[in-house]
Protein backbone atom coordinates (compact mmCIF):
# COMPACT_ATOMS: atom_id res chain seq x y z
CA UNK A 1 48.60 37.50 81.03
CA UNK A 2 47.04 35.55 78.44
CA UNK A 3 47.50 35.09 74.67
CA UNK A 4 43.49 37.01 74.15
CA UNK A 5 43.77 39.36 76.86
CA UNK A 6 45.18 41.76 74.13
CA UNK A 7 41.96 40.90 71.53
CA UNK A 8 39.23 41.39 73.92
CA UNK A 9 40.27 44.35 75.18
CA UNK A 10 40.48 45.94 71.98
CA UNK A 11 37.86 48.46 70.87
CA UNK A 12 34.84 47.15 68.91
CA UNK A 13 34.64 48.32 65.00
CA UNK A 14 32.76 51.44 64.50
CA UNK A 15 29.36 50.79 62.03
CA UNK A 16 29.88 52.11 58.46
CA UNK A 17 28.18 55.49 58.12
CA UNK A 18 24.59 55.16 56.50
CA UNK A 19 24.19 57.29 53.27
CA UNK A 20 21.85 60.33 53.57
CA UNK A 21 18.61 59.79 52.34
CA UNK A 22 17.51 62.75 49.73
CA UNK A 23 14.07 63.41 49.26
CA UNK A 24 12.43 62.98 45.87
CA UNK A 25 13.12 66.18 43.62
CA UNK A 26 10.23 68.19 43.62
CA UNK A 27 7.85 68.16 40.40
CA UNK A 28 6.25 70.92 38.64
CA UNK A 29 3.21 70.69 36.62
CA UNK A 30 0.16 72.74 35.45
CA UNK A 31 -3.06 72.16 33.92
CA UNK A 32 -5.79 74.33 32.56
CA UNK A 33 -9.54 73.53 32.13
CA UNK A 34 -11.78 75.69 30.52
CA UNK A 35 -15.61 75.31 30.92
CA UNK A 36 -19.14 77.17 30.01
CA UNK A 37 -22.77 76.20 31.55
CA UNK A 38 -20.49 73.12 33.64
CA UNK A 39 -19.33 71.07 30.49
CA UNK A 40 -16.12 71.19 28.88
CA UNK A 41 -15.66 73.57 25.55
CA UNK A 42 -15.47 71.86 22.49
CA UNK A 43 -15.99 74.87 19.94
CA UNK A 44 -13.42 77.35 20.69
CA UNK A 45 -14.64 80.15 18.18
CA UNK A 46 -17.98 81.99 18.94
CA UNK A 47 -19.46 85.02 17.67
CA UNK A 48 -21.12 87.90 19.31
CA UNK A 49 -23.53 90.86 18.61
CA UNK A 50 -22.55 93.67 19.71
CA UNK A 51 -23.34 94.42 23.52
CA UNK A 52 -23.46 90.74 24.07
CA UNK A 53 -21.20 88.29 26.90
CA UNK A 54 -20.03 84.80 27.06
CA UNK A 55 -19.13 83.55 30.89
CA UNK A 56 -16.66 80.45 31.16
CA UNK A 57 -14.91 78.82 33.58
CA UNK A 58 -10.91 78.36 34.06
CA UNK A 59 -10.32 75.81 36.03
CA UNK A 60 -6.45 75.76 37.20
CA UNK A 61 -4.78 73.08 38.55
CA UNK A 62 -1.21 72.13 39.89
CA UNK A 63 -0.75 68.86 38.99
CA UNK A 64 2.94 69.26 40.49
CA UNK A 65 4.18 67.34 44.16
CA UNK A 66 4.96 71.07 46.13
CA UNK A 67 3.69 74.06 46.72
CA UNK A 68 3.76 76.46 43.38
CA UNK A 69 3.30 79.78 42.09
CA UNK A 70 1.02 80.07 39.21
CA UNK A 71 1.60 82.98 36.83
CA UNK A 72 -1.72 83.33 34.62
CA UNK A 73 -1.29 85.40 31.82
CA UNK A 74 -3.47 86.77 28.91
CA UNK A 75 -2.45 87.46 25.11
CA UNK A 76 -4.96 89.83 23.00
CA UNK A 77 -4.89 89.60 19.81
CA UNK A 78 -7.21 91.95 17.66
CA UNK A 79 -8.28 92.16 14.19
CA UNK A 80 -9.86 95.00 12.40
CA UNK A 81 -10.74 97.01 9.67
CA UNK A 82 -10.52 100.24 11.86
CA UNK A 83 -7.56 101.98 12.51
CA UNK A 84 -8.65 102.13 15.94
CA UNK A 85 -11.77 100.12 17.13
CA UNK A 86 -13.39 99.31 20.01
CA UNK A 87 -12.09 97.20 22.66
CA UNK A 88 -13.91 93.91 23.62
CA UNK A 89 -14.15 94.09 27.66
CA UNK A 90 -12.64 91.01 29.05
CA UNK A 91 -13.19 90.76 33.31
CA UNK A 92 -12.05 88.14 35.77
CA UNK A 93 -13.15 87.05 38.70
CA UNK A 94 -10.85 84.42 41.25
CA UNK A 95 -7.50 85.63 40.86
CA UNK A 96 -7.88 88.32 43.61
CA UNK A 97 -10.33 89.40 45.79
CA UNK A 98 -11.49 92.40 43.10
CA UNK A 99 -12.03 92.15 39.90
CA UNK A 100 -9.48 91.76 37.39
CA UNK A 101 -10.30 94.22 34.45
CA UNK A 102 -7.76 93.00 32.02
CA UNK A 103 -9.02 95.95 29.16
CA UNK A 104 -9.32 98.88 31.21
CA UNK A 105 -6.36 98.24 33.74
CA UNK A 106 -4.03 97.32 30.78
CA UNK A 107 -2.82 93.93 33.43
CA UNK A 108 -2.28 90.98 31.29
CA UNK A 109 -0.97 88.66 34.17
CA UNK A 110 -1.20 87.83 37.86
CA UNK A 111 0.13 84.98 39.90
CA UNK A 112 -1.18 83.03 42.56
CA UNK A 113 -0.10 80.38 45.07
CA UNK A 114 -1.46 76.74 44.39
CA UNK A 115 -0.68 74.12 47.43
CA UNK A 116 -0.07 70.13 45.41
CA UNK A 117 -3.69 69.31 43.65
CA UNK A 118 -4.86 72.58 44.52
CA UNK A 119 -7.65 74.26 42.05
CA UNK A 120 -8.21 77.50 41.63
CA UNK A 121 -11.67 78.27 39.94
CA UNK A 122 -11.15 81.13 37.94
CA UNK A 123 -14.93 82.93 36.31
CA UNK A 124 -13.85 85.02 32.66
CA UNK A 125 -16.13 87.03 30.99
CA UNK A 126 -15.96 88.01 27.42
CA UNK A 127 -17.95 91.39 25.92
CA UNK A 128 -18.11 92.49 22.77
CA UNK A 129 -17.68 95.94 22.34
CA UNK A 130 -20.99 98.69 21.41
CA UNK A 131 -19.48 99.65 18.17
CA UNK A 132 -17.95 96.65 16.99
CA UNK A 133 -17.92 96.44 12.89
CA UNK A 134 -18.58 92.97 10.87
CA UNK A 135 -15.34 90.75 11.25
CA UNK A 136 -14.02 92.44 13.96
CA UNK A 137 -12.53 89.89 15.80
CA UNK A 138 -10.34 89.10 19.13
CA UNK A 139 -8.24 85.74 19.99
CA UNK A 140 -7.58 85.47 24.16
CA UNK A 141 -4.37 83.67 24.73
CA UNK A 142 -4.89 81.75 28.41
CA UNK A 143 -1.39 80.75 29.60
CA UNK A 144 -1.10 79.24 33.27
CA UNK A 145 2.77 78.99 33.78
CA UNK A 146 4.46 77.52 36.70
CA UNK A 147 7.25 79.83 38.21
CA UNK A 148 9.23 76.95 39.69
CA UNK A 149 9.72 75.89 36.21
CA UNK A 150 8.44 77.90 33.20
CA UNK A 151 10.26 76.09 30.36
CA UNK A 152 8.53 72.73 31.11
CA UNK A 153 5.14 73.27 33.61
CA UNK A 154 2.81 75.17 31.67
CA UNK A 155 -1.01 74.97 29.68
CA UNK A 156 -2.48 76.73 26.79
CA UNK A 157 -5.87 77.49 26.12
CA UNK A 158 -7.00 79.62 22.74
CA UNK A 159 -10.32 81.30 22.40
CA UNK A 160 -11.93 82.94 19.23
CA UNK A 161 -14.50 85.11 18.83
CA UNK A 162 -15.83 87.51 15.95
CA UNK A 163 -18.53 90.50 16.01
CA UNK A 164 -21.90 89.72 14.01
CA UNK A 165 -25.02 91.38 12.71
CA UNK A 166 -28.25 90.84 14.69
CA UNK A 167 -31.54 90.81 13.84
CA UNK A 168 -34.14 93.60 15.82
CA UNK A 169 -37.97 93.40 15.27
CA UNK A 170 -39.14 97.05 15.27
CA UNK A 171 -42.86 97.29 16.26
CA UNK A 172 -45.04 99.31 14.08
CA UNK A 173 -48.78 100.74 13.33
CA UNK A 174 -50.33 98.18 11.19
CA UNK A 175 -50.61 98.81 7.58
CA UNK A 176 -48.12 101.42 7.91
CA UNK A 177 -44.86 98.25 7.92
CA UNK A 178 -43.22 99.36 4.62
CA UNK A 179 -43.17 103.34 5.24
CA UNK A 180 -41.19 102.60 8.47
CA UNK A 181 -39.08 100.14 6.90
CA UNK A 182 -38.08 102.63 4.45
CA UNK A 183 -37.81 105.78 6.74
CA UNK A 184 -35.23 102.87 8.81
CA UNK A 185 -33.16 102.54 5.86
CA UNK A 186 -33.03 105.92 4.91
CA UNK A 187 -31.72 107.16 8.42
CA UNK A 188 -29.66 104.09 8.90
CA UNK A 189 -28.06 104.61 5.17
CA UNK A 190 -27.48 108.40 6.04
CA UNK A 191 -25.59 108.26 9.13
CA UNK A 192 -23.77 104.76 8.66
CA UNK A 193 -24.83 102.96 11.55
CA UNK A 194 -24.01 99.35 10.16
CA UNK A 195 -27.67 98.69 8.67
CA UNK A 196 -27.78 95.72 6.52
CA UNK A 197 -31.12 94.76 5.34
CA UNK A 198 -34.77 95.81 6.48
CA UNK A 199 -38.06 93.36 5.89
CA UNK A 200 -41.22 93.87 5.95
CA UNK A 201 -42.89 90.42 5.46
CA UNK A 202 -46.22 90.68 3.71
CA UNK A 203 -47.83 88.35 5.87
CA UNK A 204 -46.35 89.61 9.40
CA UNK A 205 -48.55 92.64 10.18
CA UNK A 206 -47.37 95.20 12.94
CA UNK A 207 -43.35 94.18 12.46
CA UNK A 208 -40.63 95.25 11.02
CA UNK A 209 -37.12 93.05 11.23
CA UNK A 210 -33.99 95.08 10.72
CA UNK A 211 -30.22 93.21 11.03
CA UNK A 212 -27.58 95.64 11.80
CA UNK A 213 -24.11 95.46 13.50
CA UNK A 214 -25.37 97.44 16.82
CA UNK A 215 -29.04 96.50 17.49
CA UNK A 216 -28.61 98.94 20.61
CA UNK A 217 -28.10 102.11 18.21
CA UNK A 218 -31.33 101.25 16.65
CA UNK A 219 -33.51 102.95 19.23
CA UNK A 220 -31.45 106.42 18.07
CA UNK A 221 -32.92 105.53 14.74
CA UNK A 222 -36.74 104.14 15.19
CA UNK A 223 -37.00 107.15 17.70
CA UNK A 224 -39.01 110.04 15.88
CA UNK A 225 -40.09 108.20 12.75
CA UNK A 226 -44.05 108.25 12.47
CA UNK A 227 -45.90 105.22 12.68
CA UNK A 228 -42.67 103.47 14.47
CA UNK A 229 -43.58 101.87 17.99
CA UNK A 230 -39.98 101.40 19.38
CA UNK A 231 -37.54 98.11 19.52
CA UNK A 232 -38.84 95.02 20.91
CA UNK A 233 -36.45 93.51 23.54
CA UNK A 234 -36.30 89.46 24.43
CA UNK A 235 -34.57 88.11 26.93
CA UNK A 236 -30.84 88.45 25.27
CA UNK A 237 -31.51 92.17 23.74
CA UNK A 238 -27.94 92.38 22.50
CA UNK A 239 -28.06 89.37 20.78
CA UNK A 240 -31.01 89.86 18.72
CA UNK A 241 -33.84 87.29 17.33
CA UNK A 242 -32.80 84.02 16.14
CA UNK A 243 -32.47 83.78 12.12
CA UNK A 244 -33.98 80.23 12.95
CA UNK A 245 -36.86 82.50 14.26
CA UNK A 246 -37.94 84.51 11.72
CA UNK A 247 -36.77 81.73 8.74
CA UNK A 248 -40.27 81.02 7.52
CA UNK A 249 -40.71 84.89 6.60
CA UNK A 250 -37.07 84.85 4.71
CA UNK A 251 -37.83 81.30 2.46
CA UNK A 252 -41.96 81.30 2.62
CA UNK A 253 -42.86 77.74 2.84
CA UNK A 254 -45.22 76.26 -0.12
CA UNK A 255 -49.31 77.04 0.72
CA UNK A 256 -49.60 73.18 0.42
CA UNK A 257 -47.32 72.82 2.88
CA UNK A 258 -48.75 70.21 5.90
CA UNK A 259 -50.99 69.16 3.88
CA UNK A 260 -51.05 65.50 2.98
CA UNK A 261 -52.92 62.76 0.83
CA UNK A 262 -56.08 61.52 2.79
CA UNK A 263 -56.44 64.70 4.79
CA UNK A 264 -60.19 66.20 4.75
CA UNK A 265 -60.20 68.98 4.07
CA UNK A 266 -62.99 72.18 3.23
CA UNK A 267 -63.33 74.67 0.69
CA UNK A 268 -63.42 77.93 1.91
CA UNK A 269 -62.84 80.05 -1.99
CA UNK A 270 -64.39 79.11 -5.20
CA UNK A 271 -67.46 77.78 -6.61
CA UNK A 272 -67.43 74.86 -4.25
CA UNK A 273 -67.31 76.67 -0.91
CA UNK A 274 -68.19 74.79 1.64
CA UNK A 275 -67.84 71.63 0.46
CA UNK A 276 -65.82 68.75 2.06
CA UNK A 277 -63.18 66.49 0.77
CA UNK A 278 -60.48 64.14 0.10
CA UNK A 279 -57.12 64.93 -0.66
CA UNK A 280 -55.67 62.71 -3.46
CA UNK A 281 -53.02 64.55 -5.18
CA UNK A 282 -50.57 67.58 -4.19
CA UNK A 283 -48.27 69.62 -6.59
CA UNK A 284 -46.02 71.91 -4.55
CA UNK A 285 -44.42 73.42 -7.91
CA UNK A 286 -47.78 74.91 -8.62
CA UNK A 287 -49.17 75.01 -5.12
CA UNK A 288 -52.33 72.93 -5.96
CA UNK A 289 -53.97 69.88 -4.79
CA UNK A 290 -56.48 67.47 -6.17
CA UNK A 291 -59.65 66.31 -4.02
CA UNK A 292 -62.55 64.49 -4.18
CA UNK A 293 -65.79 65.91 -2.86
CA UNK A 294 -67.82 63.80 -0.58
CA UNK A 295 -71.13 64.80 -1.63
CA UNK A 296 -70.92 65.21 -5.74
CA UNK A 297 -72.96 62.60 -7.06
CA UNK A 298 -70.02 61.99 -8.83
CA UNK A 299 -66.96 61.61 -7.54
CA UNK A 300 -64.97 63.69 -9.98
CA UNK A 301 -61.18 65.20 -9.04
CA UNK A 302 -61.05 68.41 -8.55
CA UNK A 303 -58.09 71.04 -8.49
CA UNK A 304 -57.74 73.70 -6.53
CA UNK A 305 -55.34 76.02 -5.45
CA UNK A 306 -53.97 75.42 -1.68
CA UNK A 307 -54.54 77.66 0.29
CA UNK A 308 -58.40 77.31 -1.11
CA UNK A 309 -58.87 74.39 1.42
CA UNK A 310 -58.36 74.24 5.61
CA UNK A 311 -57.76 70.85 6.83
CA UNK A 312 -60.32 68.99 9.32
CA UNK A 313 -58.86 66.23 9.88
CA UNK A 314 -55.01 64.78 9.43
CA UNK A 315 -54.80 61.32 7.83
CA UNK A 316 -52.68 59.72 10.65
CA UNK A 317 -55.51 60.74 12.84
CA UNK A 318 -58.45 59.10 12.14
């Protein structure tokens, strides 16, 4: 027997066992967009009239590596002079395949499964209430929490909105604006329906603009008072006519206004009716202008008050 018989024959070292290979822990993560007419929110605080919605959109997202549930959750917060006022009606849509009617059900959260990058578009609609007083007001707490981990995976979004007056034009019998604008106030006054001011603009005929808390009681009001035609309604009745609207009857602008040096103009009061002429001069403090008649053999200034002329032609235009 030889000297290697011994070494070949012995048994062949076993390999070193690999380590296990772990897979990567898992990673949690959550995000929350929030979205009205398809762009982003910038202005988080909004006011309503009574009677009157605001949609948006809640986009949720898990930005995590696995599969996740998402635990979406709603904090009310309300603020109010009443010892008991009105609830604002807050409805979702997404979560489930009904409704979600977060004031009437008394629900404040739900959860949901998300697969990695999944989104889950989520519609919210915000009411205020028929009822609501000035400064009532509600914040809405959106928190999308991860249930694999709460402490770290989780987005906040904060919403703010407050009731606010309206403004209602009430259509009357011309000539008759004032009496109905007084029998408003009087009714409104007597039974505390949140009234604030009444007009009746001297040169609006066949109107009357009322801005109360709860343009929808109004009809109860205007219904019964002689002379008084009913409520107009626009396209948004809850939320009223625009302030921006009805501006020019709140701060009249000057007679002279539009009217600029160069313009022709023609005198339609005074001793020189139906002349034409040349502006050269305006005052707005005392609402006059200066022209210069065409035909006068002399070409004198003369002053008159504005709303003595009409304009014929604009300077820029000839």
């Amino acid at each position: 027997m030889g000297l290697l018989d011994d070494v070949s024959k012995a048994p062949a070292p076993r390999p070193e066992p690999k380590a296990e290979e772990r897979p990567p822990p898992a990673r949690r993560g959550v995000k929350v967009e929030l979205r009205t007419d398809g762009q982003e929110v910038q202005d988080t605080k909004l006011s309503l009239t009574a009677g009157q919605s605001k949609e948006y959109e809640l986009l949720v997202t898990n930005t995590g590596t696995d599969d996740d549930v998402i635990q979406l959750k709603l904090d009310l917060n309300y603020s109010s002079d009443l010892p008991d006022p009105p609830e604002w009606i807050i409805k979702i849509w997404g979560v489930e395949e009904k409704v979600w009617d977060v004031t009437y059900s008394k629900i404040t959260e739900k959860e949901f499964t998300l697969i990695p990058e999944g989104v889950r578009e989520i519609t919210m609609t915000i009411t205020c209430p028929k009822g609501a007083r000035y400064g009532d007001r509600l914040n809405v707490v959106v928190n999308a929490v991860s249930k694999g981990d709460p402490a770290n995976a989780r987005d906040v979004k904060t919403l703010s909105f407050a009731g606010r007056q309206a403004v209602v034009a009430v259509k009357s019998s011309i000539g008759h604006e004032r009496t109905v604008a007084d029998a408003i106030y009087a009714r409104a006054k007597a039974k505390d329906l949140g009234v604030f001011a009444v007009l009746a603009p001297a040169n609006l005929r066949g109107y009357v603009f009322v801005e109360s808390m709860n343009p929808d009681r109004l009809e109860e009001i205007v219904r019964g008072i002689r002379r008084a035609r009913g409520v107009v309604k626009g396209r948004d009745e809850a939320a009223g006519i625009n302030f921006s609207d009805i501006d020019v009857y709140l701060s009249p602008k000057p007679i002279v206004s539009g009217i600029m040096e160069g313009d022709i103009v023609e005198l339609i009061a005074g001793p020189f009716k139906g002349e034409k002429a040349r502006v050269m001069k305006i005052d707005e403090t005392k609402e006059e202008i200066t022209v210069e008649l065409f035909e006068a053999m002399v070409r004198i200034p003369v002053t008159v008050r504005g709303d003595h002329v009409r304009v014929l032609q604009k300077e820029e235009d000839k």
